[in-house]
PDB file of N, CA and C in Angstrom:
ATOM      1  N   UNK A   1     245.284  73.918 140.934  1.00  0.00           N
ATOM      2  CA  UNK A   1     245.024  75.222 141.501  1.00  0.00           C
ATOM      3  C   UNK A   1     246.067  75.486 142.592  1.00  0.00           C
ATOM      4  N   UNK A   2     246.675  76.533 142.541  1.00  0.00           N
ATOM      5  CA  UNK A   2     247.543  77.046 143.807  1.00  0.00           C
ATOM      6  C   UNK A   2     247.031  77.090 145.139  1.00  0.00           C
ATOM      7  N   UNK A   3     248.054  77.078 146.214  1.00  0.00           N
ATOM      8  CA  UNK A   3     247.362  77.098 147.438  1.00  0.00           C
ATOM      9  C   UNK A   3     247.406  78.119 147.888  1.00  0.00           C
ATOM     10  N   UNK A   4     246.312  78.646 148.477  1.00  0.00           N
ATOM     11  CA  UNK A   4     246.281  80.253 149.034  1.00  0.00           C
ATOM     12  C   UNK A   4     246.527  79.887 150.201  1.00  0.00           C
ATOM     13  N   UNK A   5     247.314  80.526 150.516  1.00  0.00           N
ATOM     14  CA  UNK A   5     247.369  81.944 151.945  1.00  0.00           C
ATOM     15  C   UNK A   5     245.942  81.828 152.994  1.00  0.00           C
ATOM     16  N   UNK A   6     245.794  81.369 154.339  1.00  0.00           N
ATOM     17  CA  UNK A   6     244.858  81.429 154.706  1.00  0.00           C
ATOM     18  C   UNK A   6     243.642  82.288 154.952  1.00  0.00           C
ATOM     19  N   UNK A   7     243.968  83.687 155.105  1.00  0.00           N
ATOM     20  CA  UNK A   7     243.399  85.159 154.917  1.00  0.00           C
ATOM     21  C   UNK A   7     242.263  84.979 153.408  1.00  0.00           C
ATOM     22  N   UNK A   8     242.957  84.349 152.111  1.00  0.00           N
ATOM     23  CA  UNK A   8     242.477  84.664 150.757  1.00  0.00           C
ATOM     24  C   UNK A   8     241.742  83.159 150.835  1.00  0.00           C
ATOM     25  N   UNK A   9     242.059  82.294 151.718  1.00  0.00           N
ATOM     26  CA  UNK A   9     240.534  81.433 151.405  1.00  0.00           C
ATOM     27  C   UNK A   9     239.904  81.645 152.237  1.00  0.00           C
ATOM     28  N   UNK A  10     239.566  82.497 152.967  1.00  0.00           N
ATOM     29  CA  UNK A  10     237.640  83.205 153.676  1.00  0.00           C
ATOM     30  C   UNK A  10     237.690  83.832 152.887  1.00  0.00           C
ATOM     31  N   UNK A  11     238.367  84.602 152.079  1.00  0.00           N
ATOM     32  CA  UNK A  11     237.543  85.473 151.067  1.00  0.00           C
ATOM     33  C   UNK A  11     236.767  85.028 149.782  1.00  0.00           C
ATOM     34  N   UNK A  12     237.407  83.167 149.624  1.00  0.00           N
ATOM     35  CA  UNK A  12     237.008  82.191 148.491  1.00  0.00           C
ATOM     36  C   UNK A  12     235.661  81.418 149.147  1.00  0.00           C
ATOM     37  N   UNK A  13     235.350  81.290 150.439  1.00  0.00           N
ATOM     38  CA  UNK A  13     234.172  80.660 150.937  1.00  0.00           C
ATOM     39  C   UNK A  13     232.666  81.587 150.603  1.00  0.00           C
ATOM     40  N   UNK A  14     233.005  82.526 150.540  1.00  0.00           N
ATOM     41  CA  UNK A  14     231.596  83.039 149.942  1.00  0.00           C
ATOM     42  C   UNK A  14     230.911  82.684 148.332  1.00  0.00           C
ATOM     43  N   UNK A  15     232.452  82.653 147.861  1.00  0.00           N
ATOM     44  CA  UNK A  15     231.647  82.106 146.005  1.00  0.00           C
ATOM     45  C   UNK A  15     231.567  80.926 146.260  1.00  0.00           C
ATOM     46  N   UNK A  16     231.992  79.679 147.206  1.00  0.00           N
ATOM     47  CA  UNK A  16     231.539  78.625 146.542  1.00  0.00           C
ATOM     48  C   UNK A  16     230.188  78.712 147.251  1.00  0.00           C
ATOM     49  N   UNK A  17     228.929  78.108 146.012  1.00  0.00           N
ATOM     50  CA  UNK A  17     227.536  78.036 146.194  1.00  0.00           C
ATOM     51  C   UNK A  17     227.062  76.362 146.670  1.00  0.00           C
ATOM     52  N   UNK A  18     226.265  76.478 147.787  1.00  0.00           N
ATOM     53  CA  UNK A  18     225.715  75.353 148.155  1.00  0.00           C
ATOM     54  C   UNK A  18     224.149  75.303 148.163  1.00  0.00           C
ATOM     55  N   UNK A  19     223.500  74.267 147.417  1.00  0.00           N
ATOM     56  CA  UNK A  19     222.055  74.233 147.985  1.00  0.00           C
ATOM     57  C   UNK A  19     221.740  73.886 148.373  1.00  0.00           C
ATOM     58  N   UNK A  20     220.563  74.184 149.523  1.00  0.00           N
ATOM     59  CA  UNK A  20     220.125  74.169 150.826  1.00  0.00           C
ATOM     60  C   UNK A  20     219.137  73.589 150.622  1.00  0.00           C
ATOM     61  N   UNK A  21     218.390  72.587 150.643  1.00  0.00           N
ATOM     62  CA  UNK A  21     217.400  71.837 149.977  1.00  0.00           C
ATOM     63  C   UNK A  21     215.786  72.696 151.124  1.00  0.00           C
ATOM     64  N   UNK A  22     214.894  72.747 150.188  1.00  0.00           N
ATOM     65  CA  UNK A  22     213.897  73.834 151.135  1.00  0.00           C
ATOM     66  C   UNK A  22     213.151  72.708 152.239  1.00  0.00           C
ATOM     67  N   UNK A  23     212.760  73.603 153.545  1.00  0.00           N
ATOM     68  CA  UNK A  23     212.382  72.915 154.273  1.00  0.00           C
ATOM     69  C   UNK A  23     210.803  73.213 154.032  1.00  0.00           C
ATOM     70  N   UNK A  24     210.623  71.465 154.508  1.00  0.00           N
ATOM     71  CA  UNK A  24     208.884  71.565 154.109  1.00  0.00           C
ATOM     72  C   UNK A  24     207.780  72.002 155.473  1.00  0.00           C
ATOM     73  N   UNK A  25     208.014  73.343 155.321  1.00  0.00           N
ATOM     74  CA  UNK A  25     206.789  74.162 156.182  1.00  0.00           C
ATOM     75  C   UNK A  25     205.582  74.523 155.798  1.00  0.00           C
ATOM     76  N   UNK A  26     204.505  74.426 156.754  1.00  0.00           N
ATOM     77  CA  UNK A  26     203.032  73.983 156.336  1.00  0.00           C
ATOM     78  C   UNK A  26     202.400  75.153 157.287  1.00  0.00           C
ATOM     79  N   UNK A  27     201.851  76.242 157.443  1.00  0.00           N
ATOM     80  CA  UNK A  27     201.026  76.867 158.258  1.00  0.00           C
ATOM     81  C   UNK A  27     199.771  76.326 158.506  1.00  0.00           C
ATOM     82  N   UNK A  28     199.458  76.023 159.790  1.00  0.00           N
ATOM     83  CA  UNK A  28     198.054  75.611 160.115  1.00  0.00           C
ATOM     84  C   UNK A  28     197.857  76.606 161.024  1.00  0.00           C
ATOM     85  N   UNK A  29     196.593  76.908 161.775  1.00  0.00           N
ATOM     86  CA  UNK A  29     195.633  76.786 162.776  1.00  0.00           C
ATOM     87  C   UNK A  29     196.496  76.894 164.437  1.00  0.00           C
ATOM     88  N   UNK A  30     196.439  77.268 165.135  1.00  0.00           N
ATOM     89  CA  UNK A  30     196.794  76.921 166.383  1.00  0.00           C
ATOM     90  C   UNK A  30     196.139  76.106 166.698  1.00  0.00           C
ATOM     91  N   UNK A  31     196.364  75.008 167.354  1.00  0.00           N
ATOM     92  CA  UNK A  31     194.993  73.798 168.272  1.00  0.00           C
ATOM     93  C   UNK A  31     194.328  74.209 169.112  1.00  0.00           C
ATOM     94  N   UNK A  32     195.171  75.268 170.059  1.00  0.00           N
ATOM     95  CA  UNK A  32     194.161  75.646 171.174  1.00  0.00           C
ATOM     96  C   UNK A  32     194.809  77.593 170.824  1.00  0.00           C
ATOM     97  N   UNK A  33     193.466  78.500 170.815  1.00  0.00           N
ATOM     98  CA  UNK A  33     193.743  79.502 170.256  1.00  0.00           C
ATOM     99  C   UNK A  33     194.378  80.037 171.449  1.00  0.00           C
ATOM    100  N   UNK A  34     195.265  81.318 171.405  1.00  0.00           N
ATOM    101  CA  UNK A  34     195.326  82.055 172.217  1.00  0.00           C
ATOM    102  C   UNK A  34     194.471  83.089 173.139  1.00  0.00           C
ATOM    103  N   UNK A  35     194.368  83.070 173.953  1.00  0.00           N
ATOM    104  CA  UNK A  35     193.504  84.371 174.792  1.00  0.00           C
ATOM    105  C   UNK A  35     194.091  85.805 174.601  1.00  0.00           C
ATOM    106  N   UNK A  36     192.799  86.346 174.662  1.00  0.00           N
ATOM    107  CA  UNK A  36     193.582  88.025 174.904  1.00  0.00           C
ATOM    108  C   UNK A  36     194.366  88.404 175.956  1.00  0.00           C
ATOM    109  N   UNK A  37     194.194  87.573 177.249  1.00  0.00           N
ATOM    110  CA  UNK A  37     194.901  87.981 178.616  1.00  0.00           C
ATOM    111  C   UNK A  37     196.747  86.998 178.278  1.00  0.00           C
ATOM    112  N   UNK A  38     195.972  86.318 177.615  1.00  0.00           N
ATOM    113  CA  UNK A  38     197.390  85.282 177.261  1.00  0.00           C
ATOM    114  C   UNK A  38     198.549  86.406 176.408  1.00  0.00           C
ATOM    115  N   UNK A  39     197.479  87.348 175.082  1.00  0.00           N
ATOM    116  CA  UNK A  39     198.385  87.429 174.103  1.00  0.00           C
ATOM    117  C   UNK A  39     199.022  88.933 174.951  1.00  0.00           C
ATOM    118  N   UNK A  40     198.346  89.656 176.203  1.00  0.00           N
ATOM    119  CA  UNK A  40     198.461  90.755 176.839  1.00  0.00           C
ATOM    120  C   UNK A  40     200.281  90.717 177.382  1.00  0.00           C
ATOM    121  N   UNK A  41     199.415  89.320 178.413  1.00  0.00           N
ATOM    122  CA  UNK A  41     200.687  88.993 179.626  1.00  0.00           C
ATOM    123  C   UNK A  41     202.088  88.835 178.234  1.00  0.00           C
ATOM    124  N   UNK A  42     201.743  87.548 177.091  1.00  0.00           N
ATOM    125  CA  UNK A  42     203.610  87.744 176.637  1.00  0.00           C
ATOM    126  C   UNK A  42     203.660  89.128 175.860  1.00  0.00           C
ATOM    127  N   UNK A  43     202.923  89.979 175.263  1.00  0.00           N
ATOM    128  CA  UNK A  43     203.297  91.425 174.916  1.00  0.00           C
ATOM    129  C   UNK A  43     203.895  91.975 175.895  1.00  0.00           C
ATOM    130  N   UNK A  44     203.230  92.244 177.004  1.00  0.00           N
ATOM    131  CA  UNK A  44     203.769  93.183 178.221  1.00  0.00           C
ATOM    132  C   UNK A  44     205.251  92.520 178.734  1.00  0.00           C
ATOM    133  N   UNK A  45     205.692  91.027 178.694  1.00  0.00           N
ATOM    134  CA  UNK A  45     206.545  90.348 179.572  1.00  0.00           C
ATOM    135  C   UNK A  45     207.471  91.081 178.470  1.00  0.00           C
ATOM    136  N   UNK A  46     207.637  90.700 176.884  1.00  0.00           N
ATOM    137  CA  UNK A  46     208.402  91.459 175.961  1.00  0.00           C
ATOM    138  C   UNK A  46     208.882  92.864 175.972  1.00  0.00           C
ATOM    139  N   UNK A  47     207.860  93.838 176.046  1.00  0.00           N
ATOM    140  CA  UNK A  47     208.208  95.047 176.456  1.00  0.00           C
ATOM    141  C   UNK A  47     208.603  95.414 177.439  1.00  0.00           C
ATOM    142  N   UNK A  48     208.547  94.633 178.743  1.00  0.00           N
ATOM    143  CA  UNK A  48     208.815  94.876 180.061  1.00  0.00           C
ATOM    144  C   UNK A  48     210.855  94.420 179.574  1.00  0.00           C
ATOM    145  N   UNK A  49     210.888  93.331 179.408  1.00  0.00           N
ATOM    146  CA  UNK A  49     212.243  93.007 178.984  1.00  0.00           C
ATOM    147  C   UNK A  49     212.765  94.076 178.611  1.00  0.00           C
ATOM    148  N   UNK A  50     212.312  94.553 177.698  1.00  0.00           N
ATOM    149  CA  UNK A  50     213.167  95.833 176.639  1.00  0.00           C
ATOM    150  C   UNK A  50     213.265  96.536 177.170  1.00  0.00           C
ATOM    151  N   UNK A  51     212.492  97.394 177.559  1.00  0.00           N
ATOM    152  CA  UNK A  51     212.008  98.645 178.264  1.00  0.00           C
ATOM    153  C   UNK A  51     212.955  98.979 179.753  1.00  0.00           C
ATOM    154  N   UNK A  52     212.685  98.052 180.454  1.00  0.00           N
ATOM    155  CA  UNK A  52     213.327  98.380 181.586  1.00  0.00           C
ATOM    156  C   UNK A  52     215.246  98.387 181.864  1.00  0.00           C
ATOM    157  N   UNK A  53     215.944  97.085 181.225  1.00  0.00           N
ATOM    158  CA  UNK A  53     217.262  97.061 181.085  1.00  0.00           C
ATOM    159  C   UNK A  53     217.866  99.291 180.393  1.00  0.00           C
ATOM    160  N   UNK A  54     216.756  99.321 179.337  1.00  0.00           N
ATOM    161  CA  UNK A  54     217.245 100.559 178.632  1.00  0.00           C
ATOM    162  C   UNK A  54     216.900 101.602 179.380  1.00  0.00           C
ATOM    163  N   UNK A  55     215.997 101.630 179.986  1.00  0.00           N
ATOM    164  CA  UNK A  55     215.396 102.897 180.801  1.00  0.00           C
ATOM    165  C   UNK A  55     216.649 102.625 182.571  1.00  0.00           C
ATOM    166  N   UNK A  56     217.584 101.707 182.753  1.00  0.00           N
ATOM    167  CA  UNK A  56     218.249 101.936 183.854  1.00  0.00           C
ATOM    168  C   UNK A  56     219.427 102.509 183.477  1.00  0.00           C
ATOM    169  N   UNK A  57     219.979 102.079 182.113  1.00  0.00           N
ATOM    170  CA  UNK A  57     220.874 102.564 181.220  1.00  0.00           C
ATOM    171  C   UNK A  57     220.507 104.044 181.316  1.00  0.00           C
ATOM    172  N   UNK A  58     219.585 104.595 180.941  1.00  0.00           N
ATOM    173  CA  UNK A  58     219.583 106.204 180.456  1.00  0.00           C
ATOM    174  C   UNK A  58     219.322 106.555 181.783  1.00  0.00           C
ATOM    175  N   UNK A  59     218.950 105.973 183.045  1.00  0.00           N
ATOM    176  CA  UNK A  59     218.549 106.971 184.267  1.00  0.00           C
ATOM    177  C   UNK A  59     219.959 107.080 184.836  1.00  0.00           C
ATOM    178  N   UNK A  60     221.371 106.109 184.402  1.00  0.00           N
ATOM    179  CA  UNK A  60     222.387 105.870 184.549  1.00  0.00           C
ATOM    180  C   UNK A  60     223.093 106.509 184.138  1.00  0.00           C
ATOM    181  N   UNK A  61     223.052 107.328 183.137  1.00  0.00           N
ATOM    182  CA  UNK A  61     223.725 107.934 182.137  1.00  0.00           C
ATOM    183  C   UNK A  61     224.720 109.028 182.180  1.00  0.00           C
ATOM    184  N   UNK A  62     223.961 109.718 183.238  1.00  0.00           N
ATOM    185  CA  UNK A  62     224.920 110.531 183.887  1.00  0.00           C
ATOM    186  C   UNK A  62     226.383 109.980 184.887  1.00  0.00           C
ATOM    187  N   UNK A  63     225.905 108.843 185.544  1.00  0.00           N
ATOM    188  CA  UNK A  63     227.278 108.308 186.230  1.00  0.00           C
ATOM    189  C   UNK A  63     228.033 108.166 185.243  1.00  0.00           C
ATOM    190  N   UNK A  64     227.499 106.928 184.168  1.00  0.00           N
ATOM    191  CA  UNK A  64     228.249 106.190 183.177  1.00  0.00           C
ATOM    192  C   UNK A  64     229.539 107.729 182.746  1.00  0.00           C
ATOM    193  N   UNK A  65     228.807 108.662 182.177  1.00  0.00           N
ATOM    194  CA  UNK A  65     229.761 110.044 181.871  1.00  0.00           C
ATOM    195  C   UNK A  65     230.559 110.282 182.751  1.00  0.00           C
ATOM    196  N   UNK A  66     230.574 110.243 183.666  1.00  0.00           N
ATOM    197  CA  UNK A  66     231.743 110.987 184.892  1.00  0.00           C
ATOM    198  C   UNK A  66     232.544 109.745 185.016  1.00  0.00           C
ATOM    199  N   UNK A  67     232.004 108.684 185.201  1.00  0.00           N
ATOM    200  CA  UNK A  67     233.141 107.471 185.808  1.00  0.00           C
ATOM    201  C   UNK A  67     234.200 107.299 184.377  1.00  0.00           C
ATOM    202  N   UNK A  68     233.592 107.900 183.143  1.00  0.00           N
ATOM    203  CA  UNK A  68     234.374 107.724 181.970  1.00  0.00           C
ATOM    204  C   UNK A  68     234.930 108.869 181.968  1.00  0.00           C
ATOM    205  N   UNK A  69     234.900 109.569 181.932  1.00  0.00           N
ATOM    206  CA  UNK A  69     235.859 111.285 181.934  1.00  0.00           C
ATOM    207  C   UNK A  69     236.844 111.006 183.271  1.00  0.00           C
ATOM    208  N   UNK A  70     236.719 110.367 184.202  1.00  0.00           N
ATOM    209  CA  UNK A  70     237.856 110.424 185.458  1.00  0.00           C
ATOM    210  C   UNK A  70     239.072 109.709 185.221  1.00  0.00           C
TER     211      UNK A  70
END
């Protein structure tokens, strides 16, 4: 086989096929269940994450425009 050009072998790494032998996952039970105040606090800590970084962004939004137009 000829030797390619480095560019045209990443484009040859996708056909060659490898198998991934499956991993053996089992769903059980939690041991100790979760609480509602438990499952509250990491919902809220999640949305608090999201929520706030984006909401300083858009209260920002207007600087961000002018410091980019100057």
């Amino acid at each position: 086989m000829p030797r390619l050009p480095p560019f045209l072998r990443l484009l040859q790494a996708p056909m060659k096929f490898t198998v991934v032998p499956k991993a053996h996952i089992s769903a059980k039970p939690a041991k100790t269940p979760t609480s509602a105040v438990e499952q509250a606090v990491g919902i809220s800590a999640i949305v608090v994450g999201f929520m706030v970084p984006a909401g300083w962004v858009l209260s920002h939004l207007e600087s961000y425009k002018k410091s980019s137009a100057a």
